[in-house]
C-alpha atoms as a PDB file:
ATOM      1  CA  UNK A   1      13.612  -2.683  20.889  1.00  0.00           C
ATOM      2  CA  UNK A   2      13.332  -1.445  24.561  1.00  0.00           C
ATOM      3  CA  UNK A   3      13.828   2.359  22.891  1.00  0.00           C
ATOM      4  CA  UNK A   4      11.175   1.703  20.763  1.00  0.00           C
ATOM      5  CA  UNK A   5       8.802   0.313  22.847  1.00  0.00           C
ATOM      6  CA  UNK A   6       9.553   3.348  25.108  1.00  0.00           C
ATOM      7  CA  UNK A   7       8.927   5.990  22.542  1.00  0.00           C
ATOM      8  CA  UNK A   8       5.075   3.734  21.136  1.00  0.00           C
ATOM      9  CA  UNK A   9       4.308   4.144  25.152  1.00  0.00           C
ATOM     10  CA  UNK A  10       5.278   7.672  25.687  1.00  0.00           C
ATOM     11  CA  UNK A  11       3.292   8.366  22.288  1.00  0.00           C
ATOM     12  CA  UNK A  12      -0.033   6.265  23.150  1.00  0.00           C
ATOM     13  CA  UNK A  13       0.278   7.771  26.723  1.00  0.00           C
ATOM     14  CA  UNK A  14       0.690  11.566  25.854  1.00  0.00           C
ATOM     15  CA  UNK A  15      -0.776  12.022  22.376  1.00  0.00           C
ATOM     16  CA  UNK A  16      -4.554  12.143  22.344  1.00  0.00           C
ATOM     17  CA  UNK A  17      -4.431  11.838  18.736  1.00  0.00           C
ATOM     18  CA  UNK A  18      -2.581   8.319  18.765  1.00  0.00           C
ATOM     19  CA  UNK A  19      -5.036   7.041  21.495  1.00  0.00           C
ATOM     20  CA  UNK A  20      -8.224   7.894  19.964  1.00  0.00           C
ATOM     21  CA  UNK A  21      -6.656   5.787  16.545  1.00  0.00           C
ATOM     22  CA  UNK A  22      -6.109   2.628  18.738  1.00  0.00           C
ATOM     23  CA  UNK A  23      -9.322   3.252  20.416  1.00  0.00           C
ATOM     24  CA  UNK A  24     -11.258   3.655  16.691  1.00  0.00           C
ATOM     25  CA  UNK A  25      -9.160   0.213  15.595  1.00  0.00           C
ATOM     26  CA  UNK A  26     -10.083  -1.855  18.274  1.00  0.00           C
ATOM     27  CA  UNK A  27     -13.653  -0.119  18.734  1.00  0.00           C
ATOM     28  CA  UNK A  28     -13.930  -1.220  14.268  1.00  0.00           C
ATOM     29  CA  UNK A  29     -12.396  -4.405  15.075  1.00  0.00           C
ATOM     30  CA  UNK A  30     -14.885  -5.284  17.825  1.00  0.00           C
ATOM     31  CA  UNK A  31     -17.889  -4.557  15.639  1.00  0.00           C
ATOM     32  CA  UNK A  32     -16.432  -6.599  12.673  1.00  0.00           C
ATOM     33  CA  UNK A  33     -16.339  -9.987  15.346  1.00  0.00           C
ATOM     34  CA  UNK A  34     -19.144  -9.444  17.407  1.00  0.00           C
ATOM     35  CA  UNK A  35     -22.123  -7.886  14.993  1.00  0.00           C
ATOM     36  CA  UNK A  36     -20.680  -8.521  11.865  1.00  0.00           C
ATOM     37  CA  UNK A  37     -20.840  -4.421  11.407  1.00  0.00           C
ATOM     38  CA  UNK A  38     -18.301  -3.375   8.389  1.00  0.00           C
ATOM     39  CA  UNK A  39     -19.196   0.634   8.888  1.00  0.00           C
ATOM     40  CA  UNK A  40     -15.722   2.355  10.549  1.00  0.00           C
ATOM     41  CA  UNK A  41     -12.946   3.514   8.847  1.00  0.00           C
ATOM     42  CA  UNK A  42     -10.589  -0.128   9.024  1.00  0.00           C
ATOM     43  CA  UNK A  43     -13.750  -2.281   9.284  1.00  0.00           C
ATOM     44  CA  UNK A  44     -14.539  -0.662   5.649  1.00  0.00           C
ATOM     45  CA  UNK A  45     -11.084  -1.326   4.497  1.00  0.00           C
ATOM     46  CA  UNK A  46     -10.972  -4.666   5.993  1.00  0.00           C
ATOM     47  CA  UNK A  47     -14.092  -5.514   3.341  1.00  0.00           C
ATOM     48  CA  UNK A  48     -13.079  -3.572   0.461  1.00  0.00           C
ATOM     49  CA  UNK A  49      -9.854  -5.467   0.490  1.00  0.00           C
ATOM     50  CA  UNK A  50     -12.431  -9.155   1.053  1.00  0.00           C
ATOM     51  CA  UNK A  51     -14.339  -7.747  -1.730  1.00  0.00           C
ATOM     52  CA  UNK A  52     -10.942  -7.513  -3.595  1.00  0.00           C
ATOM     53  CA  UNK A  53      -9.479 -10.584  -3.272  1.00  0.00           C
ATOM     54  CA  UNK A  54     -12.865 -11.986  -4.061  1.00  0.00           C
ATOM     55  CA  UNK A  55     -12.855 -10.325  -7.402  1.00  0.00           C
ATOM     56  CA  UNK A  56      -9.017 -11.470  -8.033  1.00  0.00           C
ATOM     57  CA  UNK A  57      -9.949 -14.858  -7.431  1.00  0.00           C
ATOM     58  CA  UNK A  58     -12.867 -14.650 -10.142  1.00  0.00           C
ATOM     59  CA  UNK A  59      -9.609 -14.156 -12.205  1.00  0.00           C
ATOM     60  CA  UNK A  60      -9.169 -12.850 -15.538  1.00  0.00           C
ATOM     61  CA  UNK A  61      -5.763 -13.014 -16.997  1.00  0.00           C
ATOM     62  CA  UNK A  62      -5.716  -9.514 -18.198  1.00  0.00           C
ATOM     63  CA  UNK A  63      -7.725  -7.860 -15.245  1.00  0.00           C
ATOM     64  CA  UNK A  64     -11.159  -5.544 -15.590  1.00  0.00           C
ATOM     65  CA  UNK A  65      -9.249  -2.292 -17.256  1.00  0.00           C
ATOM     66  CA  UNK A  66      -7.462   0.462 -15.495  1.00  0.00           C
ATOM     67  CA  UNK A  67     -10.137   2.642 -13.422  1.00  0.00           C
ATOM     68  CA  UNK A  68     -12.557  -0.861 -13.330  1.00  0.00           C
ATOM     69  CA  UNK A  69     -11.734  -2.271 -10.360  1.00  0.00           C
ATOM     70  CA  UNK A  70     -14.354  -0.212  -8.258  1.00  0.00           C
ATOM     71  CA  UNK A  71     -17.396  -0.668 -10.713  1.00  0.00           C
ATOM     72  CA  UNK A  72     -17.969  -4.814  -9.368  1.00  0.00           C
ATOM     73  CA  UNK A  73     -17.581  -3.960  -5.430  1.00  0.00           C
ATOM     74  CA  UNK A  74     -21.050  -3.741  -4.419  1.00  0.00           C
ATOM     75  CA  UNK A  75     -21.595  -6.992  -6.767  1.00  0.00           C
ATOM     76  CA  UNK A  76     -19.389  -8.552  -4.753  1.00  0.00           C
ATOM     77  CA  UNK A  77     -20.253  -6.700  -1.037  1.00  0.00           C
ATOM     78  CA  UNK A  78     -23.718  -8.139  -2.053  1.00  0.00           C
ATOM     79  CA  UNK A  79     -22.387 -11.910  -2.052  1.00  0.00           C
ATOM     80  CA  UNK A  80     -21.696 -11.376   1.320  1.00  0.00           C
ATOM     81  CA  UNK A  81     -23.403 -11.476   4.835  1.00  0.00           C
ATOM     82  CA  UNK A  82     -22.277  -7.824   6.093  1.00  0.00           C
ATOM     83  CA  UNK A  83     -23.967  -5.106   7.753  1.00  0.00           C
ATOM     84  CA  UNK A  84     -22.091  -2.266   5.299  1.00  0.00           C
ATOM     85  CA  UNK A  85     -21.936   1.102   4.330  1.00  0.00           C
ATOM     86  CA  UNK A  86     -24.543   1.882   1.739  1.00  0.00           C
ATOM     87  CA  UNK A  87     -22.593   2.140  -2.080  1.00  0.00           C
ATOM     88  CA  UNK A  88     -19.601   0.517  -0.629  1.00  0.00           C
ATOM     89  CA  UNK A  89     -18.763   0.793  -4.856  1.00  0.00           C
ATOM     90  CA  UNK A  90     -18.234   5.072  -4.049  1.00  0.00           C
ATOM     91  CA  UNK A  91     -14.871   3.709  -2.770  1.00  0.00           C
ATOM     92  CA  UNK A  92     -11.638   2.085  -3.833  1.00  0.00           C
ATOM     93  CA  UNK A  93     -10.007  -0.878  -2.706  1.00  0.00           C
ATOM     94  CA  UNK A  94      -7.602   1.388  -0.392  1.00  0.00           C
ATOM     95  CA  UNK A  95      -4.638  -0.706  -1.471  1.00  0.00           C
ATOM     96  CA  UNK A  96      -2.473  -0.731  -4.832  1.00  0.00           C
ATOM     97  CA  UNK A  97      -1.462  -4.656  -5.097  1.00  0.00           C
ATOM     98  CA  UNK A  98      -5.445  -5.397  -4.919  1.00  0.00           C
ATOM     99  CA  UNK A  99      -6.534  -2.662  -7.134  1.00  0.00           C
ATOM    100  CA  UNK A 100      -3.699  -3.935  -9.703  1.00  0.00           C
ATOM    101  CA  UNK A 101      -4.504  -7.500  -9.643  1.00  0.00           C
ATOM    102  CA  UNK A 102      -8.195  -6.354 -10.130  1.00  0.00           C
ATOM    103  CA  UNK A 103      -7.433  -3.956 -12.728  1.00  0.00           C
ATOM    104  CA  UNK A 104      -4.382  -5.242 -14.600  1.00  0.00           C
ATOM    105  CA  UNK A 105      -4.599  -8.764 -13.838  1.00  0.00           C
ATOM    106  CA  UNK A 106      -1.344 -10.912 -12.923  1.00  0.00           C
ATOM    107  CA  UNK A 107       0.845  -9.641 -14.878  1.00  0.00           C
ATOM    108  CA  UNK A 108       0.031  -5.947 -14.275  1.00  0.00           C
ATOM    109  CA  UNK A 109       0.499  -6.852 -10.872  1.00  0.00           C
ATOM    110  CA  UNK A 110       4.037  -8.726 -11.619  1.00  0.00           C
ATOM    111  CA  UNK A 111       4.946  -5.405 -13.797  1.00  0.00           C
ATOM    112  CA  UNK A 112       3.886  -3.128 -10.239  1.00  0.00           C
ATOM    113  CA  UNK A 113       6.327  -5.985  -8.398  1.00  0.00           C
ATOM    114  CA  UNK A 114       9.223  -5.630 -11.006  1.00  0.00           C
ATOM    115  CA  UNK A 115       9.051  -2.052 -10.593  1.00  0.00           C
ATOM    116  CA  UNK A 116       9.306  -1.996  -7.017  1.00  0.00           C
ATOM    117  CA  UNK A 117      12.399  -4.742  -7.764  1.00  0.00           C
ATOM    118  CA  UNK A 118      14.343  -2.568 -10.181  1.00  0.00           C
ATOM    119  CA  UNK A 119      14.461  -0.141  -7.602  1.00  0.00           C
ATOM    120  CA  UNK A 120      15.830  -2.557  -5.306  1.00  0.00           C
ATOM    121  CA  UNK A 121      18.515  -3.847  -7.534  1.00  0.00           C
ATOM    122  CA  UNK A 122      19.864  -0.465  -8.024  1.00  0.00           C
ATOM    123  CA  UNK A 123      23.911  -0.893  -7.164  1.00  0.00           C
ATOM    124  CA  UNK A 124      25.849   1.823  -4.836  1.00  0.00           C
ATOM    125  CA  UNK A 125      28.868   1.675  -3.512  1.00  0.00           C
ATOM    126  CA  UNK A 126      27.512   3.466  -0.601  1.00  0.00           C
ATOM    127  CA  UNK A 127      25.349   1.258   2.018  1.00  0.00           C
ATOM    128  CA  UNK A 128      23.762   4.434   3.387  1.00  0.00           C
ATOM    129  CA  UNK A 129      21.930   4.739   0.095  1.00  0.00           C
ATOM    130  CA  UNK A 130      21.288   1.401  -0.082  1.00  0.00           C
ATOM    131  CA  UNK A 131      19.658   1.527   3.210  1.00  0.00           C
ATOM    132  CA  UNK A 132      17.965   4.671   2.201  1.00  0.00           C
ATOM    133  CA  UNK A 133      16.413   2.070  -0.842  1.00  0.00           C
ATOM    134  CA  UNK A 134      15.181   0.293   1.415  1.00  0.00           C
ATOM    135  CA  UNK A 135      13.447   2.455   3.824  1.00  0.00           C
ATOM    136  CA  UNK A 136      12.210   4.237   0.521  1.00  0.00           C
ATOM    137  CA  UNK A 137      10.424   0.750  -0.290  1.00  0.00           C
ATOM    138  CA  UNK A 138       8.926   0.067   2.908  1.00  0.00           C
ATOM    139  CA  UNK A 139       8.062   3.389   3.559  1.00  0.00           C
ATOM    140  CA  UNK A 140       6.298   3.169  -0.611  1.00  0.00           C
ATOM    141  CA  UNK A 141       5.121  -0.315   0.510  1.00  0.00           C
ATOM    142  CA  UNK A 142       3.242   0.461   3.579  1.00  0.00           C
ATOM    143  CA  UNK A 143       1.874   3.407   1.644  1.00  0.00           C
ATOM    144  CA  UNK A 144       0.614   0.900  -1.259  1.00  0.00           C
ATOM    145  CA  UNK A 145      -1.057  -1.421   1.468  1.00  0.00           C
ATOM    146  CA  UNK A 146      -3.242   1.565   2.498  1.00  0.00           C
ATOM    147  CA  UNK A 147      -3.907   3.846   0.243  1.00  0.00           C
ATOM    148  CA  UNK A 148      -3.721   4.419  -3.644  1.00  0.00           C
ATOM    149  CA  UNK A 149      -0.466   5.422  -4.019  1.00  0.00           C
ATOM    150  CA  UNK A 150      -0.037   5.547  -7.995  1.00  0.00           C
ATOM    151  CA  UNK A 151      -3.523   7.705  -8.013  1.00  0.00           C
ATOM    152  CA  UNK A 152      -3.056  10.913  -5.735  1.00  0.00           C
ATOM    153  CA  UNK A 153      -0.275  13.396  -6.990  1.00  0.00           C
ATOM    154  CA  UNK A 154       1.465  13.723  -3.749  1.00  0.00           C
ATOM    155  CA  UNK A 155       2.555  10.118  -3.313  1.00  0.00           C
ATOM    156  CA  UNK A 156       3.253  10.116  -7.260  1.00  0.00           C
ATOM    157  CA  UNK A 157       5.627  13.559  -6.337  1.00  0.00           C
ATOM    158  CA  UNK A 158       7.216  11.373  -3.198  1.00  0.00           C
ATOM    159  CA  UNK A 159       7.928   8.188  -5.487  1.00  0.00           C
ATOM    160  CA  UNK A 160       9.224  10.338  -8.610  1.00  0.00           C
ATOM    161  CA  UNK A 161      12.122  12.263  -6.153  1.00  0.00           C
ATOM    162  CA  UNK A 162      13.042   9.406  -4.756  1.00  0.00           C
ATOM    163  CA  UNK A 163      13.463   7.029  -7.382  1.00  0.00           C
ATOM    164  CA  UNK A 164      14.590  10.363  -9.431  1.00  0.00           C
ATOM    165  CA  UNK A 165      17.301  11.053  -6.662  1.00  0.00           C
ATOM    166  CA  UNK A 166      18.487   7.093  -5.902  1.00  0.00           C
ATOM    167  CA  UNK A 167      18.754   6.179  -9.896  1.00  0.00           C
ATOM    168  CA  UNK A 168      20.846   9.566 -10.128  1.00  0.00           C
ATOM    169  CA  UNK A 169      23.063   8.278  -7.660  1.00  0.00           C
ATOM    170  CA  UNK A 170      23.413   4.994  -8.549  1.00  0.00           C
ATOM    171  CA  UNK A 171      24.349   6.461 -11.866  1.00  0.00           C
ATOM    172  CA  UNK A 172      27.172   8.394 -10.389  1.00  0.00           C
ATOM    173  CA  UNK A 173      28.572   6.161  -8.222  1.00  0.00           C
ATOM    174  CA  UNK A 174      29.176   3.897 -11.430  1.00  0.00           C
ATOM    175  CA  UNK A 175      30.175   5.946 -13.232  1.00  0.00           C
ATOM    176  CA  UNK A 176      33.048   7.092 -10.817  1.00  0.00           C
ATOM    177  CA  UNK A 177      34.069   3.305 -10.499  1.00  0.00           C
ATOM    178  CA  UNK A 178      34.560   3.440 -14.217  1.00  0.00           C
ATOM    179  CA  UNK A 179      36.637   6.419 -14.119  1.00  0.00           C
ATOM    180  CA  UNK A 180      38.591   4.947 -10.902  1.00  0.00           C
ATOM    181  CA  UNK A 181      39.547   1.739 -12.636  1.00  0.00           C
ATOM    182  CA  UNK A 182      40.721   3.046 -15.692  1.00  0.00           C
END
């Protein structure tokens, strides 16, 4: 933990890049608390994924159809109070498990879930690809929380290797134990 907080410091101190971010977050986060003001980059998350929820809690069972979840946003950017971007609807919800739910309903968002699972409960014999699993997940995770990850090609080309690569080696690995305990 001391290493790590060592290298954040080093990095805030010496990369101007990493200091204006934390200076644009807490500058966004300022404006949300004290005017109300959802116009910077995570202020404009922050209400897309409001907006979200508020549509998933309107609930319907089998979602609003893949590529719907955007059309209701500035329905639901209206209910609200908020000093916004104009045609907050231009965007998307900037995270998969929201746009899923919204989309798909529960159970496309339990299918997304059981996907991310079966990955999981891939078996190897090895626990440096099992920690490479998980890293893979958090890393695809993280990812989902911010962006949409099943939409652009490059995080589609990152997910297919991976999961290409780890169920290929899972795969092998078994199929060496069979061959061992014969």
């Amino acid at each position: 933990i001391l290493i790590l907080t060592g290298i954040f410091i080093s990095a805030y101190n010496f990369s101007p890049n990493l200091h204006d971010r934390f200076q644009q977050v807490s500058d966004d986060l300022s404006m949300v608390i004290n005017e109300n003001t959802y116009k910077g980059s995570l202020s404009i998350r922050m209400s897309l994924w409001i907006v979200g929820f508020d549509e998933i809690m309107d609930f319907k069972p089998f979602g609003s159809g893949i590529g719907n979840d955007t059309n209701q946003i500035d329905y639901y950017s209206a209910k609200r109070d908020w000093n916004i971007v104009e045609d907050l609807g231009t965007y998307n919800h900037h995270n998969m498990f929201i746009s899923y739910a919204i989309q798909l309903g529960p159970l496309g968002l339990i299918l997304f879930l059981a996907i991310l699972y079966n990955i999981y409960s891939l078996k190897f014999t090895s626990k440096h690809y099992k920690n490479i699993t998980i890293i893979f997940l958090i890393t695809f995770i993280m990812w989902s929380l911010g962006g949409a990850t099943f939409h652009l090609m490059k995080s589609m080309v990152f997910f297919t290797l991976f999961v290409g690569l780890l169920n290929k080696i899972s795969h092998t690995e078994s199929e060496n134990n069979l061959l061992h305990n014969k």
